[in-house]
Protein backbone atom coordinates (compact mmCIF):
# COMPACT_ATOMS: atom_id res chain seq x y z
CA UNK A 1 -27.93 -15.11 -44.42
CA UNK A 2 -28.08 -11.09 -43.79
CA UNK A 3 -28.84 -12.12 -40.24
CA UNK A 4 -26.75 -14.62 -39.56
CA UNK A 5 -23.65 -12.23 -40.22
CA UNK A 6 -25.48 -10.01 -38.32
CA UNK A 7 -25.19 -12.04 -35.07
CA UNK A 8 -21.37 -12.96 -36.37
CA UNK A 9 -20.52 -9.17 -36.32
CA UNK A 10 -22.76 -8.40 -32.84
CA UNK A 11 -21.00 -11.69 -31.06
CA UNK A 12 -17.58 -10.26 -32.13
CA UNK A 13 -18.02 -6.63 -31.07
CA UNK A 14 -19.01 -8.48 -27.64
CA UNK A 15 -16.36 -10.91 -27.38
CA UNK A 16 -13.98 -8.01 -28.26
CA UNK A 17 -15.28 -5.45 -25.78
CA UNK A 18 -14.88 -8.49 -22.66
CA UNK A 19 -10.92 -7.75 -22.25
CA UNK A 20 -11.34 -3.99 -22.32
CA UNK A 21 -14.00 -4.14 -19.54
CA UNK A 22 -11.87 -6.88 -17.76
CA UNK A 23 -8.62 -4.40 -18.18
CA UNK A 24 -10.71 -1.28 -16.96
CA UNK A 25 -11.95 -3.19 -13.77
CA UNK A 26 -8.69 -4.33 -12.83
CA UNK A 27 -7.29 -0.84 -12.95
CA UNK A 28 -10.21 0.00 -10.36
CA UNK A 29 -9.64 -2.76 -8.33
CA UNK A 30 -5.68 -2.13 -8.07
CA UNK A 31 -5.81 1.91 -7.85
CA UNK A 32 -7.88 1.07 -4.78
CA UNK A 33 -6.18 -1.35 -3.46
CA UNK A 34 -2.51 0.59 -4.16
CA UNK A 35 -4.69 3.90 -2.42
CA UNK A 36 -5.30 2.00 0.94
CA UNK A 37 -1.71 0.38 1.20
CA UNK A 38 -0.16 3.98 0.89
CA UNK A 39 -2.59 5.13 3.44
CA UNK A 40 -1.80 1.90 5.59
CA UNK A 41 1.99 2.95 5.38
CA UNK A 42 1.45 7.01 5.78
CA UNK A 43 -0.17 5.47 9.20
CA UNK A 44 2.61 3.74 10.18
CA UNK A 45 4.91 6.73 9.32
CA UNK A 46 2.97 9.25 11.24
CA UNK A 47 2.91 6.42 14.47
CA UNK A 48 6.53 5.87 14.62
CA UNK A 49 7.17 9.62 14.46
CA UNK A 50 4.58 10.17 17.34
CA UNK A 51 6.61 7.45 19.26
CA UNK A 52 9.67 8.87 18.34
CA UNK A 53 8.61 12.79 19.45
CA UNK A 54 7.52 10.87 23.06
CA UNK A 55 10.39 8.56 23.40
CA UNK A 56 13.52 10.54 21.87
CA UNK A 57 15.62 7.22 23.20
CA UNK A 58 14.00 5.04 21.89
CA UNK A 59 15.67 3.86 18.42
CA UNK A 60 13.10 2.43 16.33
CA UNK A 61 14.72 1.44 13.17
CA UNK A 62 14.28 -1.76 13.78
CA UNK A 63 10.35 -2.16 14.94
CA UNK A 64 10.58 -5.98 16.18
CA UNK A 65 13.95 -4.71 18.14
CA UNK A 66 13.76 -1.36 19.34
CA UNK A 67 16.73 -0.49 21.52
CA UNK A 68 16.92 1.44 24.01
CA UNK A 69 19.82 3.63 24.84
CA UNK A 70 20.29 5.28 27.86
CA UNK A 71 23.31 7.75 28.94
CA UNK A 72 25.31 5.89 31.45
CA UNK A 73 26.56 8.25 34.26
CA UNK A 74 30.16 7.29 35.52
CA UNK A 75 31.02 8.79 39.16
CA UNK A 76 34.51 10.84 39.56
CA UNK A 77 36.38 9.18 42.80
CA UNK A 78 37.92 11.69 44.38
């Protein structure tokens, strides 16, 4: 009987420890994956403000239609 209990007590330290480890590996997996989307963005960030420094006309708040805006020169008639 002492060892049957004893198996009873081991199985439910085991079955008990499963969502812990299950918990701590999805932390791991998320904090990585969360750590390579900010990166992904800061990339993207640090792109459009190279495009921006090189084109200064181009308006790029909207990526899928940037504008362009040029100064339009009128000629004076005398």
């Amino acid at each position: 009987m002492k060892k049957r209990s004893t198996l009873i007590v081991t199985g439910l330290i085991i079955l008990s420890a499963i969502p812990f480890s299950l918990n701590i590996l999805i932390n791991m997996f998320f904090e990585d994956l969360d750590t390579e989307i900010y990166e992904q963005k800061k990339a993207r960030v640090e792109q459009r403000r190279q495009i921006e420094k090189m084109f200064p006309e181009l308006d790029t708040k909207d990526p899928l239609r940037p504008k362009i805006t040029t100064e339009e020169i009128t000629e004076e008639q005398p």
